[in-house]
C-alpha atoms as a PDB file:
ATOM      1  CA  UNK A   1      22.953 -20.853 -14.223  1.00  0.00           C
ATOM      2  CA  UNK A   2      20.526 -20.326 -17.049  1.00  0.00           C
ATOM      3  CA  UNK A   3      21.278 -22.831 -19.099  1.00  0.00           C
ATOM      4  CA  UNK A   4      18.243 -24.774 -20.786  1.00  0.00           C
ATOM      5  CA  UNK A   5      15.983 -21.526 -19.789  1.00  0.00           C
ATOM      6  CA  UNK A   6      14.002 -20.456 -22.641  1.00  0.00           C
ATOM      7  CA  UNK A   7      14.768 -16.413 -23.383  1.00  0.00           C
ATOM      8  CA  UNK A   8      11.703 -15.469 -24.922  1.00  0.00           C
ATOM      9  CA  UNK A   9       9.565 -17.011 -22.143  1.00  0.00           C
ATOM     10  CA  UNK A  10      11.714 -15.553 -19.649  1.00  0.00           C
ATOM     11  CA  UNK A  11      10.930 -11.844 -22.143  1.00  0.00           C
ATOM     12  CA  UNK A  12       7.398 -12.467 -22.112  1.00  0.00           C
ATOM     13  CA  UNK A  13       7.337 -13.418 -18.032  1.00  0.00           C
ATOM     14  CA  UNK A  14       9.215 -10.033 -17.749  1.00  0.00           C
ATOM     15  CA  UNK A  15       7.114  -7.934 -19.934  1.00  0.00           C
ATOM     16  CA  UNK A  16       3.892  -9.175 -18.059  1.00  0.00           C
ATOM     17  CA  UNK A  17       5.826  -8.451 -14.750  1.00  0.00           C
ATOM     18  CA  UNK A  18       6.473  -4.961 -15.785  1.00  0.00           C
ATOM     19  CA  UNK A  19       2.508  -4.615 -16.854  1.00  0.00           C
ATOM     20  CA  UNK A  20       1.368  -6.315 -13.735  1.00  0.00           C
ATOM     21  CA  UNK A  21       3.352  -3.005 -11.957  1.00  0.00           C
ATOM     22  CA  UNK A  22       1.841  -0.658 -14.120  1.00  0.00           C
ATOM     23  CA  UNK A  23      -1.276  -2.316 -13.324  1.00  0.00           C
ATOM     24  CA  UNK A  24      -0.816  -1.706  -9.482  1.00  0.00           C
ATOM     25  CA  UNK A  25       0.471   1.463  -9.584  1.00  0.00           C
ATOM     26  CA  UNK A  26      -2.738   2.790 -11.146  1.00  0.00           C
ATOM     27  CA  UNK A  27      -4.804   0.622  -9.171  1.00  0.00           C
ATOM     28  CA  UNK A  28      -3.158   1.714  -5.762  1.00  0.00           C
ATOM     29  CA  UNK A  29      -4.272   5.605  -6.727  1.00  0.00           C
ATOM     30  CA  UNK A  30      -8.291   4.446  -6.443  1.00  0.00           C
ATOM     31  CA  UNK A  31      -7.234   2.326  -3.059  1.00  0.00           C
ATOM     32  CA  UNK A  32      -8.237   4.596  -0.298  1.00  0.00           C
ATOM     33  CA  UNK A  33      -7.437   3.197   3.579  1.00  0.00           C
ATOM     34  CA  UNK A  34      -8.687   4.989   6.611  1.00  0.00           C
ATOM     35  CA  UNK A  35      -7.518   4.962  10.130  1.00  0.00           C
ATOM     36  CA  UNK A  36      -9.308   5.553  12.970  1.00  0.00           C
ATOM     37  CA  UNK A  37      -7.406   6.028  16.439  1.00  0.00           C
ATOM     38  CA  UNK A  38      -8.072   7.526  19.831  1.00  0.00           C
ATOM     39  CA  UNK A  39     -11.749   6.059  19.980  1.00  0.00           C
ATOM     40  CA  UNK A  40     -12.750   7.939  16.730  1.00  0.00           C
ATOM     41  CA  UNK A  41     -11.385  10.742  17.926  1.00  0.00           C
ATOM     42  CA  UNK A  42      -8.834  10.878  14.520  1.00  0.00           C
ATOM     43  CA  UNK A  43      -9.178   9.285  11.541  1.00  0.00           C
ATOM     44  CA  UNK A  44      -6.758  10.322   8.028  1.00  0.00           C
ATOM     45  CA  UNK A  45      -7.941   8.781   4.898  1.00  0.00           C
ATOM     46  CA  UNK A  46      -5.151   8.086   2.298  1.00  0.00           C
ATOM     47  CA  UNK A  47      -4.848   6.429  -1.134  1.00  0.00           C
ATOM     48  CA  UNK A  48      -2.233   3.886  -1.866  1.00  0.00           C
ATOM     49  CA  UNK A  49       0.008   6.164  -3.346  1.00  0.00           C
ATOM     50  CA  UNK A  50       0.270   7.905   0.379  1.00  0.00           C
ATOM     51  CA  UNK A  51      -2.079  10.901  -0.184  1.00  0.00           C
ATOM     52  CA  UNK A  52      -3.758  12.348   2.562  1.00  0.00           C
ATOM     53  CA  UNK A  53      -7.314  12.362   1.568  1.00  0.00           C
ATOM     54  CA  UNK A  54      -9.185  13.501   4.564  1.00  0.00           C
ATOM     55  CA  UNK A  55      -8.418  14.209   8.186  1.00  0.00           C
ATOM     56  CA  UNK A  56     -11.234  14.054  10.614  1.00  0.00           C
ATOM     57  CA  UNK A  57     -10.438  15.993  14.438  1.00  0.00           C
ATOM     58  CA  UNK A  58     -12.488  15.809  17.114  1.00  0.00           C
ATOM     59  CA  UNK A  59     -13.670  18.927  18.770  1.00  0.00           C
ATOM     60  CA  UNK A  60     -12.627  18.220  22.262  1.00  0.00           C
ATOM     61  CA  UNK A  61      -8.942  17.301  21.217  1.00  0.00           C
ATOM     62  CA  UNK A  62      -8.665  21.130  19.619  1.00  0.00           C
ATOM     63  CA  UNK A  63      -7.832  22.320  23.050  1.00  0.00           C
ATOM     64  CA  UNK A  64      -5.310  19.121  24.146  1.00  0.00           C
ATOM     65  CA  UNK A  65      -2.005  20.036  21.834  1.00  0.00           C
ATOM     66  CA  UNK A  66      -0.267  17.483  23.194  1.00  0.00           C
ATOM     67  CA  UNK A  67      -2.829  14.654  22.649  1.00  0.00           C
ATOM     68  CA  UNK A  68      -3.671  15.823  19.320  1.00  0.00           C
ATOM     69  CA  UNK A  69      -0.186  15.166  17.731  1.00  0.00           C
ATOM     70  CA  UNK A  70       0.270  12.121  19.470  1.00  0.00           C
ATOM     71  CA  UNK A  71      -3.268  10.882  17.550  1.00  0.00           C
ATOM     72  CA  UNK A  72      -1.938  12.002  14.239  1.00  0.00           C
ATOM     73  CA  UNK A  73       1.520  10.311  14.438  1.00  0.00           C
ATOM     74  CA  UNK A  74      -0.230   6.968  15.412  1.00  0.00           C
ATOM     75  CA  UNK A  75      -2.608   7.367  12.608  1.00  0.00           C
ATOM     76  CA  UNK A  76      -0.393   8.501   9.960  1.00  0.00           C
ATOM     77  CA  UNK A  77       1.608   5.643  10.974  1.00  0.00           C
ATOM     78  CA  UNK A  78      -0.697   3.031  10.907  1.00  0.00           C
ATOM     79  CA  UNK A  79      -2.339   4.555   7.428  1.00  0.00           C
ATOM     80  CA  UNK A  80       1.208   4.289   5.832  1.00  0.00           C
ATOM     81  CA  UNK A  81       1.443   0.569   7.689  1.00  0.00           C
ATOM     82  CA  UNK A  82      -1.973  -0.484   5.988  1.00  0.00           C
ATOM     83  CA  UNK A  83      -0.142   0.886   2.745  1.00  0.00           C
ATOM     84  CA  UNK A  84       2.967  -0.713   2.797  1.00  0.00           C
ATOM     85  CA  UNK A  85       0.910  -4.369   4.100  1.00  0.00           C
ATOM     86  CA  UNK A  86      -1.150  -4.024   1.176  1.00  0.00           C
ATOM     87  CA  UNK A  87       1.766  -3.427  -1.682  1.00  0.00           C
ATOM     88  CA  UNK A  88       2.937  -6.773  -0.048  1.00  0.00           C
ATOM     89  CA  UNK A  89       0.198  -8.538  -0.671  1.00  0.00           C
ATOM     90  CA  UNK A  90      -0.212  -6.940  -3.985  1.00  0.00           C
ATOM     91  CA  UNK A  91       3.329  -8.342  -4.608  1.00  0.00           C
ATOM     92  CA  UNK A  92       2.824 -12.033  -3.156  1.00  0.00           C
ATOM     93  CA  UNK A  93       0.030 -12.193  -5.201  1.00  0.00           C
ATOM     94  CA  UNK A  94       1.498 -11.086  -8.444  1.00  0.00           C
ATOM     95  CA  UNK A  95       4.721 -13.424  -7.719  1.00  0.00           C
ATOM     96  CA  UNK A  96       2.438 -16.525  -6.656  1.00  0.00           C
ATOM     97  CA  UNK A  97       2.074 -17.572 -10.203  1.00  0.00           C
ATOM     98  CA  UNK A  98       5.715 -17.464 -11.204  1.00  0.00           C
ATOM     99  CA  UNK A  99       8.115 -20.506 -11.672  1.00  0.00           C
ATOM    100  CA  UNK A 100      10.899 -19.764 -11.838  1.00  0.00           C
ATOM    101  CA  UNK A 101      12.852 -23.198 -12.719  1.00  0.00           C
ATOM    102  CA  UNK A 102      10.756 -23.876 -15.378  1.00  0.00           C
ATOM    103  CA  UNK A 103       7.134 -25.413 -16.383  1.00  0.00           C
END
């Protein structure tokens, strides 16, 4: 299945993988994505490692329990959606310059 592959490329493609995700891991600590939902009402900030940074309430949802958590569930969940799209990316990009059968 290998055969004719060249090891030490294939060494040197790993190694710079393996950076690349060292790389992205550090980077994704200084990404910060905020969600807004409910009009403005809610918005959570949160870094790519999926950190709350900052959550924002409204005054008038204080009083509406009900309302309230349904805001935060759909904007944690869309925060940790932006994350996960983003890795992707990150990902496709990194992998876009990789042959794997050769030069």
């Amino acid at each position: 299945m290998f055969e004719g592959m060249d090891i030490s490329k294939m060494s040197q493609m790993m190694a710079s993988m393996q950076e690349d995700m060292k790389r992205l891991q550090e980077d994704a600590k200084n990404k910060e994505f905020t969600v807004r939902v409910g009009g403005g009402m809610v918005s959570i900030t949160i870094n790519g490692n999926a950190e709350v940074l900052d959550v924002s309430i409204d005054d008038s949802l204080l009083s509406d329990k009900e309302s309230l958590q349904i805001l935060l569930i759909s904007a944690m969940n869309d925060a940790y959606k932006m994350i996960e799209d983003d890795k992707k990316a990150q990902a496709m990009k990194m992998m876009g310059g990789i042959n794997p059968f050769g030069s």
